[in-house]
C-alpha atoms as a PDB file:
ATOM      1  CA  UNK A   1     108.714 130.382  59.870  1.00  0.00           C
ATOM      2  CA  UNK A   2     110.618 127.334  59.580  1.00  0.00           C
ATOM      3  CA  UNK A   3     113.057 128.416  62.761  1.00  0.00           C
ATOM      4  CA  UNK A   4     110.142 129.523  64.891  1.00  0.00           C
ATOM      5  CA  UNK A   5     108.629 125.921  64.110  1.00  0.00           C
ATOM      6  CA  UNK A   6     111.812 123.957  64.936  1.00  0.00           C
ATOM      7  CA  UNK A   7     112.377 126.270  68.263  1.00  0.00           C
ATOM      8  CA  UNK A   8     108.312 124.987  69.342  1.00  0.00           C
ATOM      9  CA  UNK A   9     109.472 121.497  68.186  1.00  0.00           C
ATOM     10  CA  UNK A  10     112.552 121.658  70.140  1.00  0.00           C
ATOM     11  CA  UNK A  11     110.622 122.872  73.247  1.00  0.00           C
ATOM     12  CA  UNK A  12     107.406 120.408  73.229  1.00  0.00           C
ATOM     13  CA  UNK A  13     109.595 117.048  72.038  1.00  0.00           C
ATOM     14  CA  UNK A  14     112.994 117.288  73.543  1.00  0.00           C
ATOM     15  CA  UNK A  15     112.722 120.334  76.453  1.00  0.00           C
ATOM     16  CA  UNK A  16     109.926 119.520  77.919  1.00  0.00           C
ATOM     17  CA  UNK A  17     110.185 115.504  78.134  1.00  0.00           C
ATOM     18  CA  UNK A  18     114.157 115.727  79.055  1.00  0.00           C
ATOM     19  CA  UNK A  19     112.640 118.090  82.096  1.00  0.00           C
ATOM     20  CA  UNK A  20     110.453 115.797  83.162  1.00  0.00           C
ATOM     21  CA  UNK A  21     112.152 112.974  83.018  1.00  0.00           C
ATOM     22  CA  UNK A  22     114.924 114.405  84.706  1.00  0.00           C
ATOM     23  CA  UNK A  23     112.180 115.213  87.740  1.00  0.00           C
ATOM     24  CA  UNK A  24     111.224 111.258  87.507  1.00  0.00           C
ATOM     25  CA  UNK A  25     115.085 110.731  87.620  1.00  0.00           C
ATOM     26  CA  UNK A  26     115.406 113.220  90.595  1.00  0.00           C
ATOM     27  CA  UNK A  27     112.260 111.074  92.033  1.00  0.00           C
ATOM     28  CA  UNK A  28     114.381 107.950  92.113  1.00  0.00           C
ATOM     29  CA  UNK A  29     116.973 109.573  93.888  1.00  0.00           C
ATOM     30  CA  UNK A  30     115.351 110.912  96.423  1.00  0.00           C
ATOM     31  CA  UNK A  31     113.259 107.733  97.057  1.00  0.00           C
ATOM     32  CA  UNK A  32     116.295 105.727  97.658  1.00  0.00           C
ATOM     33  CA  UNK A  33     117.264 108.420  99.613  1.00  0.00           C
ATOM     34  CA  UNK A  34     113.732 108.008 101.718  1.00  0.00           C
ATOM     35  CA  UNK A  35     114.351 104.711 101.909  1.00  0.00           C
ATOM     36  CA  UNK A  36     117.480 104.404 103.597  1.00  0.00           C
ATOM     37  CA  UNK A  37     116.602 107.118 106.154  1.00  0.00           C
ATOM     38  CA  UNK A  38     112.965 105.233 106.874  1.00  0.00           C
ATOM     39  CA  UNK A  39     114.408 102.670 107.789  1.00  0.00           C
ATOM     40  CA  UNK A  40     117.247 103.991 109.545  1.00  0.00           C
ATOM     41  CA  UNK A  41     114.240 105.674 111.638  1.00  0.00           C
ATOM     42  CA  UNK A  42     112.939 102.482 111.967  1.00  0.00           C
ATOM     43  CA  UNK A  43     115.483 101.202 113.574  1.00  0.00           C
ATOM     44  CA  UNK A  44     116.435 104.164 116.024  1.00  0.00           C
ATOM     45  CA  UNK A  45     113.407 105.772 116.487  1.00  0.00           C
ATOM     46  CA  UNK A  46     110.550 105.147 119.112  1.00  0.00           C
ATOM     47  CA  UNK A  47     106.527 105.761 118.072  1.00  0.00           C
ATOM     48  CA  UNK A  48     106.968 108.675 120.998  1.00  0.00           C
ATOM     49  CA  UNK A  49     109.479 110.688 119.316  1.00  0.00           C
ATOM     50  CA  UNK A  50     106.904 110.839 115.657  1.00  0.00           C
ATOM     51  CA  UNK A  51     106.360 114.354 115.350  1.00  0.00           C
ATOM     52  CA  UNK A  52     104.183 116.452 113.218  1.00  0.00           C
ATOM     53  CA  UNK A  53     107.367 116.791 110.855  1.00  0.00           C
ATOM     54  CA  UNK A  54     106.556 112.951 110.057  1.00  0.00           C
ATOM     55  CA  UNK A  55     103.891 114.216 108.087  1.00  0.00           C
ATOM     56  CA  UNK A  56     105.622 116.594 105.770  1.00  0.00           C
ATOM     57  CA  UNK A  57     108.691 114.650 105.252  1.00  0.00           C
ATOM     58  CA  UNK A  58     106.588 111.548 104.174  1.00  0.00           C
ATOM     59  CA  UNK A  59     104.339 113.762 101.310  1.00  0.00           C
ATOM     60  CA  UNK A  60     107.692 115.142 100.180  1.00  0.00           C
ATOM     61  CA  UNK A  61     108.918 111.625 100.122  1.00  0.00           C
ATOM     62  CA  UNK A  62     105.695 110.397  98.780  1.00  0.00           C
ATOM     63  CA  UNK A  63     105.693 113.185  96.132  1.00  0.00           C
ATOM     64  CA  UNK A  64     109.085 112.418  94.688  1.00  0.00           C
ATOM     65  CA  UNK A  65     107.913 108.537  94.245  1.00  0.00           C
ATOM     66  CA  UNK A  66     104.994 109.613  92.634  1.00  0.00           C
ATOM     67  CA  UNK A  67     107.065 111.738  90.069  1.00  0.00           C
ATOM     68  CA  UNK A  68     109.285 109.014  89.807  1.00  0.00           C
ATOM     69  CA  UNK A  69     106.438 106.496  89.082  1.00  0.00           C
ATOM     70  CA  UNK A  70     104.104 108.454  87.086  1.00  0.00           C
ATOM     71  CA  UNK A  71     106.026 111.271  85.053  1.00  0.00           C
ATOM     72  CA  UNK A  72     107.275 108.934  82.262  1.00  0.00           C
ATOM     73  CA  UNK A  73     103.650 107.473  81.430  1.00  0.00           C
ATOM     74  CA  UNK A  74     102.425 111.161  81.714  1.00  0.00           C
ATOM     75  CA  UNK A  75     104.888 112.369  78.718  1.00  0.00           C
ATOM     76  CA  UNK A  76     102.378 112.017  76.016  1.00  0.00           C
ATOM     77  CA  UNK A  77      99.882 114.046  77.017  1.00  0.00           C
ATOM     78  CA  UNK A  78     102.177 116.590  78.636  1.00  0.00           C
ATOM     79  CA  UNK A  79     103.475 116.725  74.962  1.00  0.00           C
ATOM     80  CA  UNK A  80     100.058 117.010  73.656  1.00  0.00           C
ATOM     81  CA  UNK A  81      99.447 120.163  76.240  1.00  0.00           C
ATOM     82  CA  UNK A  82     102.285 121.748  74.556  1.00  0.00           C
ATOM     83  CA  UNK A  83     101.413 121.195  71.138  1.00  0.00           C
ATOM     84  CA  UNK A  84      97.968 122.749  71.760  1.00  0.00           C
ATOM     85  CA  UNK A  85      99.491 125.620  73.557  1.00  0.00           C
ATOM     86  CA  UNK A  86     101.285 126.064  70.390  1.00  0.00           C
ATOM     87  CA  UNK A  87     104.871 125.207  71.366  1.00  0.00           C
ATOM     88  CA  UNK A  88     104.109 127.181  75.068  1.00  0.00           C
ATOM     89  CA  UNK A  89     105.368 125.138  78.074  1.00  0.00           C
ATOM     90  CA  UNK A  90     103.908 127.005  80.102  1.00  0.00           C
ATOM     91  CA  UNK A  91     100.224 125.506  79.708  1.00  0.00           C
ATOM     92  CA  UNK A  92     102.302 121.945  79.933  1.00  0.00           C
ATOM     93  CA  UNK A  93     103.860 122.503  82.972  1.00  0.00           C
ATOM     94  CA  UNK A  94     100.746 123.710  85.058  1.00  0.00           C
ATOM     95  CA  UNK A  95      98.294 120.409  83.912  1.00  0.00           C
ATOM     96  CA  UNK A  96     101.587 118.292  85.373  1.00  0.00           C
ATOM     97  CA  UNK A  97     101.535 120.315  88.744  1.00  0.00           C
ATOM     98  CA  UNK A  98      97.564 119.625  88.593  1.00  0.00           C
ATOM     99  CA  UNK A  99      98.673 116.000  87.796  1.00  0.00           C
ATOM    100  CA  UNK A 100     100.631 116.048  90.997  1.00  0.00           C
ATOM    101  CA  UNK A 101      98.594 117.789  93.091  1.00  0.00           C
ATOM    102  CA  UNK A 102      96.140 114.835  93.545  1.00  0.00           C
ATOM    103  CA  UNK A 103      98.756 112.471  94.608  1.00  0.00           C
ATOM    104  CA  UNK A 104      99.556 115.059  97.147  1.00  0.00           C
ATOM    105  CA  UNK A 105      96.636 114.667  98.452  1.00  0.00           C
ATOM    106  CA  UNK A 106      96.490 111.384  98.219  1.00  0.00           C
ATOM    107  CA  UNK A 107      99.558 111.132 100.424  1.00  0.00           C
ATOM    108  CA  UNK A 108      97.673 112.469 103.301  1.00  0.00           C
ATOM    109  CA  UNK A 109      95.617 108.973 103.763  1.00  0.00           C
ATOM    110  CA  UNK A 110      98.955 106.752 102.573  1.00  0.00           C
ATOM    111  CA  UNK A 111     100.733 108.295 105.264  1.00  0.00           C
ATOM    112  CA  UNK A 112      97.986 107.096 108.000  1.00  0.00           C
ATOM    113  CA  UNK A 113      98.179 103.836 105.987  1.00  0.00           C
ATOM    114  CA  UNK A 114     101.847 103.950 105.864  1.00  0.00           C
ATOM    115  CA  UNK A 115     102.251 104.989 109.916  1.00  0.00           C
ATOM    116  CA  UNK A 116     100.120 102.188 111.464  1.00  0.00           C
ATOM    117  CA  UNK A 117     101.895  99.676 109.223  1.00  0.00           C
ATOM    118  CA  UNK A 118     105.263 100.411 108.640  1.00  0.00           C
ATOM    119  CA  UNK A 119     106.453  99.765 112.537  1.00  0.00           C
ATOM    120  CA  UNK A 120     104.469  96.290 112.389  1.00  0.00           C
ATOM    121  CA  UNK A 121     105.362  94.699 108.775  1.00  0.00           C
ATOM    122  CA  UNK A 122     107.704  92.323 109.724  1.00  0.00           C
ATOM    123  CA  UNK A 123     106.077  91.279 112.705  1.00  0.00           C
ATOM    124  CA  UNK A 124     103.169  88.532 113.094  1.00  0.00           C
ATOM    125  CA  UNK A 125     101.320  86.453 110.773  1.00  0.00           C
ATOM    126  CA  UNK A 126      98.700  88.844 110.365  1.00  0.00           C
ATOM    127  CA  UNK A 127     100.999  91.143 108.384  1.00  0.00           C
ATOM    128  CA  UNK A 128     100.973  88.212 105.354  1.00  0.00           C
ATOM    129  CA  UNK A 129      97.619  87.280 105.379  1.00  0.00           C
ATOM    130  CA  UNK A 130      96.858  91.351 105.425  1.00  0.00           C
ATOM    131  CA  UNK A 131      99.320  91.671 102.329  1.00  0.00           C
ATOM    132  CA  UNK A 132      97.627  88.625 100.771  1.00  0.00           C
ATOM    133  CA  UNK A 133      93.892  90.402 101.124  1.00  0.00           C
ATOM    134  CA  UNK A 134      95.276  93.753  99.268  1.00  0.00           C
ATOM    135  CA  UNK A 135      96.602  91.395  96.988  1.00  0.00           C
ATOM    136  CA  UNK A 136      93.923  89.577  95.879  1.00  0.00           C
ATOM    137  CA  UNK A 137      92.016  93.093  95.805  1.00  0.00           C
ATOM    138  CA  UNK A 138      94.299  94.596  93.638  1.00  0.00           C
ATOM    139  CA  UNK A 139      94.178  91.789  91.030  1.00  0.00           C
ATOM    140  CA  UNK A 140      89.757  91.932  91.537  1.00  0.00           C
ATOM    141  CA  UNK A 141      90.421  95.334  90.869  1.00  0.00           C
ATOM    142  CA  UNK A 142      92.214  95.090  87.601  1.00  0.00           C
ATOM    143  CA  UNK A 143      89.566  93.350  86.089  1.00  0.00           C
ATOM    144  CA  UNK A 144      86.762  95.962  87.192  1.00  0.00           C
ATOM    145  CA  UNK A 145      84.866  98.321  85.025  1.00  0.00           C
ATOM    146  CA  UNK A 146      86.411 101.044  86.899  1.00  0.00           C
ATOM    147  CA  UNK A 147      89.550 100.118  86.248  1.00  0.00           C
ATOM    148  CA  UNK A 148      88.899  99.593  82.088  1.00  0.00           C
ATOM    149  CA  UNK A 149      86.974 102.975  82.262  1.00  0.00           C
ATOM    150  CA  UNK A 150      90.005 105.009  83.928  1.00  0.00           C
ATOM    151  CA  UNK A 151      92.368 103.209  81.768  1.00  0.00           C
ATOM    152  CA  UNK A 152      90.629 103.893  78.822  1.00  0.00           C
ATOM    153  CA  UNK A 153      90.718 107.741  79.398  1.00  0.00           C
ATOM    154  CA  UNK A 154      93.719 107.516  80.433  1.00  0.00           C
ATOM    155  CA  UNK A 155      94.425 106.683  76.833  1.00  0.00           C
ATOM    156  CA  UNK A 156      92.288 108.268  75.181  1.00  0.00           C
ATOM    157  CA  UNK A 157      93.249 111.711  76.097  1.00  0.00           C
ATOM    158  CA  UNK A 158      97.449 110.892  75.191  1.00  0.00           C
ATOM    159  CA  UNK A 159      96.082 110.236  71.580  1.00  0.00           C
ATOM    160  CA  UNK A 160      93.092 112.708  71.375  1.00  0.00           C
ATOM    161  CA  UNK A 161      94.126 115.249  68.406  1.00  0.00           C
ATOM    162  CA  UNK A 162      93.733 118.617  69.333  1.00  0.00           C
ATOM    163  CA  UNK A 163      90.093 120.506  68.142  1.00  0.00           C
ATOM    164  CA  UNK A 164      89.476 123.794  67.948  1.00  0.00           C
ATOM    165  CA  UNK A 165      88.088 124.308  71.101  1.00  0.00           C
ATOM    166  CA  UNK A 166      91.025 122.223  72.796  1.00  0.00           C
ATOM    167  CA  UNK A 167      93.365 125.229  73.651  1.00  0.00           C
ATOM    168  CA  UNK A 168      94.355 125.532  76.718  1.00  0.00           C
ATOM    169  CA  UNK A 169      93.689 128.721  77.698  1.00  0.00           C
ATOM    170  CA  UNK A 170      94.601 129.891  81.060  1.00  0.00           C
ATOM    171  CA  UNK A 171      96.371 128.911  83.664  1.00  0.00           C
ATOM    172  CA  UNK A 172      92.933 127.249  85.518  1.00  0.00           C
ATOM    173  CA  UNK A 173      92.042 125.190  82.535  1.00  0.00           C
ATOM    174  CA  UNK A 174      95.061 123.767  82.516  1.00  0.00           C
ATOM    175  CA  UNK A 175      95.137 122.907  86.214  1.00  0.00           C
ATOM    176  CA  UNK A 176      91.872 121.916  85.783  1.00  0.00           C
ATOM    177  CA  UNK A 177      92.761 119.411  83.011  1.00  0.00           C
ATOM    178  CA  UNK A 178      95.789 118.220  84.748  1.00  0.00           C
ATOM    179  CA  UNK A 179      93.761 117.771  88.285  1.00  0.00           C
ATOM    180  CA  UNK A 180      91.136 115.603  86.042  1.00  0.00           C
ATOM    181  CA  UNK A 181      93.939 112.972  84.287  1.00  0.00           C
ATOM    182  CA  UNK A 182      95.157 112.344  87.640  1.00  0.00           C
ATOM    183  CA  UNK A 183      91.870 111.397  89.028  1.00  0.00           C
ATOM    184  CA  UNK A 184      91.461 109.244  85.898  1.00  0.00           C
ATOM    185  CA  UNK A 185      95.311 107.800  86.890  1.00  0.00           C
ATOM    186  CA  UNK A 186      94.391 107.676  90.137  1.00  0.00           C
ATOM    187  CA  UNK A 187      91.149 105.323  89.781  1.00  0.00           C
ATOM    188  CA  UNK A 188      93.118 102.957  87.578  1.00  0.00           C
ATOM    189  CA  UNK A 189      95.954 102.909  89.512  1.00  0.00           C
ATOM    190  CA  UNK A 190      95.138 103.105  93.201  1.00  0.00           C
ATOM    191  CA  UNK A 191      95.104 100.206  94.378  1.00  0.00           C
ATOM    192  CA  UNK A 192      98.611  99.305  93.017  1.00  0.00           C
ATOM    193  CA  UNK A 193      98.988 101.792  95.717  1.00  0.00           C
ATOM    194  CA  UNK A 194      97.152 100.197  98.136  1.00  0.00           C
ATOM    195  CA  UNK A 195      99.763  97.327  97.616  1.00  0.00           C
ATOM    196  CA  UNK A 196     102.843  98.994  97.903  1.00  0.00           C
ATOM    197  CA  UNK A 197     101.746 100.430 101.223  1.00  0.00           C
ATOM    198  CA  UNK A 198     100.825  97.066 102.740  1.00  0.00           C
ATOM    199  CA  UNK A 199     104.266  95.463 101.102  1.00  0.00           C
ATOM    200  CA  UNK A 200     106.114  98.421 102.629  1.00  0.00           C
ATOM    201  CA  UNK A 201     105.856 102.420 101.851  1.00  0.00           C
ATOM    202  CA  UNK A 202     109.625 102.752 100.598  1.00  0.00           C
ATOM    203  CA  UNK A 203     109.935  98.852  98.978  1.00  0.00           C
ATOM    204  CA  UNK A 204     112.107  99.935  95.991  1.00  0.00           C
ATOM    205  CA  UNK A 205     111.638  96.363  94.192  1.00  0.00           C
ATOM    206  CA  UNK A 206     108.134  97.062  94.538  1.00  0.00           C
ATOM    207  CA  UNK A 207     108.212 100.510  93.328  1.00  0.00           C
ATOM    208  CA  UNK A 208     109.981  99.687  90.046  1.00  0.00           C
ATOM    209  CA  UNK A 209     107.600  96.746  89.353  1.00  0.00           C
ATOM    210  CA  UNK A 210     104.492  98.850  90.276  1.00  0.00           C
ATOM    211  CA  UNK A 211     105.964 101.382  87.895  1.00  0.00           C
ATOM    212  CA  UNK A 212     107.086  99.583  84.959  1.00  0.00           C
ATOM    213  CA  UNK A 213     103.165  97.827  84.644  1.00  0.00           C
ATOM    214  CA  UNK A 214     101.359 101.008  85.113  1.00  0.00           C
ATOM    215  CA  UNK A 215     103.629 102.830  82.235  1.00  0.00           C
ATOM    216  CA  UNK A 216     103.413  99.552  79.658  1.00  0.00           C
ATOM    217  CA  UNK A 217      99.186  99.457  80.799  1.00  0.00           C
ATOM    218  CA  UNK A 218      99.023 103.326  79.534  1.00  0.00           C
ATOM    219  CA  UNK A 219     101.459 103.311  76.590  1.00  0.00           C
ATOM    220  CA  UNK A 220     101.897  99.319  75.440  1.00  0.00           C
ATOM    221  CA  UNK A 221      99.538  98.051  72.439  1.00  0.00           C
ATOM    222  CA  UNK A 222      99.733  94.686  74.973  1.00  0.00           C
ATOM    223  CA  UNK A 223      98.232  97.091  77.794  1.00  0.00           C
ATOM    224  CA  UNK A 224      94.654  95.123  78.355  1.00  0.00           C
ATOM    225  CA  UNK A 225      96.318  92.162  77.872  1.00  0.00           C
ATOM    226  CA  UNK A 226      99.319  92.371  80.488  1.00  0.00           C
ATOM    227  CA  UNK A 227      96.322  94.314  82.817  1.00  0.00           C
ATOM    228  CA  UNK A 228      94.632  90.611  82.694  1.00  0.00           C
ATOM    229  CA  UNK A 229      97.852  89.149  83.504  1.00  0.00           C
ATOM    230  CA  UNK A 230      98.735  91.186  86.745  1.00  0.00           C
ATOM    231  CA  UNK A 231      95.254  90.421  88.050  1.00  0.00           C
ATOM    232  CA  UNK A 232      96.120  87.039  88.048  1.00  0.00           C
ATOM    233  CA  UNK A 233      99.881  87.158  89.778  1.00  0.00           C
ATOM    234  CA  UNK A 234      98.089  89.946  92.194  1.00  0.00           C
ATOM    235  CA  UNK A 235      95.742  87.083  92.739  1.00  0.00           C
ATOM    236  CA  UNK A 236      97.957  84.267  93.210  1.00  0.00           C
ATOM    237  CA  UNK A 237     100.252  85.892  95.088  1.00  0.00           C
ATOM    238  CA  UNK A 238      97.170  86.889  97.722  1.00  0.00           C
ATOM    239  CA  UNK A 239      96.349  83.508  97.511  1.00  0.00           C
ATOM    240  CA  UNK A 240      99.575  82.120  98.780  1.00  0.00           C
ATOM    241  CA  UNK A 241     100.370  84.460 101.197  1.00  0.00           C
ATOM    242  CA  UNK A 242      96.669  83.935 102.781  1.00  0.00           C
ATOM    243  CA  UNK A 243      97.671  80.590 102.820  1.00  0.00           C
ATOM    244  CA  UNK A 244     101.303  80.522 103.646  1.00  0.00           C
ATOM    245  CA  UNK A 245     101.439  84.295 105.769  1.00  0.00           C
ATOM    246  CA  UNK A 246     105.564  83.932 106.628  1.00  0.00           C
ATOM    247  CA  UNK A 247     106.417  83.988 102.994  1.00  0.00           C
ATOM    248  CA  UNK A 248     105.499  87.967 103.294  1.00  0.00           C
ATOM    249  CA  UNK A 249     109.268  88.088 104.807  1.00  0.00           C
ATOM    250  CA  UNK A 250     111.083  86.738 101.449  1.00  0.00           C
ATOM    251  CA  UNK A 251     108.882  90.222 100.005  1.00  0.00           C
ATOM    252  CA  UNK A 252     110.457  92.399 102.172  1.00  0.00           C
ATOM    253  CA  UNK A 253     113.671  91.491 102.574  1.00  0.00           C
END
């Protein structure tokens, strides 16, 4: 009994997080990757030659970020899958493909986001005042209801013990489950989202900021308080680039 119980243990608390970990760490990779070649494309490419291949390379690119981004905060109740499945990975493993299935789809409107903006961020004054209004919405949302509500499940469900009618049974309940704590990420977190698209799709500085506040807002006792405190830098930085639009290019850069 005891081996069978260390084997589950060693497959729900070291397996399954060094897996996906390693996928965030494979993320990273391939979003430098992205990077470089976006704006090599940038650079070499004209809007005629876009092609319907745009499309799939940017949710592949868009995918691995999200992995990157969002696996680590995810870890708890990926564990807590397991656990219920009684030391099964299996169970685990389809809630985080749920999980990632809605920032697929997600992708799909980034990348019209992405497209119209990308060719055009470092050009006009428009650009900073635009940056400056997603901004200053991104900081109005952090202090919504919506955006307590989402994060509250958010928690909730890493530290919710497991009941007896809490196994996850099936491979649809599971998707299911995963499909629904992504929706809950994705109404606390989207317009972080929002914000790296207008600052620029592929910003890596932006992208490791972005990611290190939404994992300490899910996992950090200080969460509420340091969601408080990026609604007021999201706000004051809006503020100055609405009134000072050129500083947008010290962002970018």
């Amino acid at each position: 009994m005891g081996s069978i119980q260390a084997r589950m243990r060693w497959r729900t608390d070291v397996w399954l997080p060094a897996v996906l970990l390693i996928l965030a760490g494979l993320g990273w990779w391939w979003s430098v990757v992205s990077a470089a070649g976006m704006r090599g494309d940038a650079m070499s490419m004209s809007m005629g030659a876009q092609s319907t291949m745009s499309l799939a390379v940017f949710l592949i690119a868009w995918v691995a970020m999200m992995a990157a981004m969002m696996l680590p905060g995810v870890l708890p109740v990926v564990r807590r899958y397991a656990h219920a499945a009684a030391g099964s990975a299996v169970p685990a493993v389809i809630f985080v493909v749920g999980y990632l299935a809605v920032w697929s789809v997600v992708g799909i409107p980034a990348f019209l986001a992405s497209n119209r903006l990308d060719p055009m961020v470092h050009t006009g004054p428009w650009v900073g005042r635009f940056a400056g209004a997603v901004a200053v919405a991104a900081g109005l949302h952090q202090l919504s209801p919506l955006k307590a509500t989402c994060l509250r499940q958010c928690r909730w469900l890493m530290s919710l013990s497991n009941g007896p009618g809490e196994r996850p049974e099936g491979a649809a309940r599971a998707l299911l489950a995963g499909g629904r704590y992504g929706m809950f990420c994705l109404g606390s977190c989207w317009m972080l989202m929002v914000v790296l698209i207008a600052f620029g799709t592929m910003q890596l500085a932006w992208m490791v900021a972005l990611a290190v506040v939404i994992w300490l807002e899910k996992l950090a006792p200080f969460g509420d308080r340091l969601r408080l405190l990026t609604a007021a830098m999201l706000v004051a930085l809006g503020v100055a680039l609405l009134v000072h639009p050129v500083f947008v290019t010290h962002l970018l850069s």
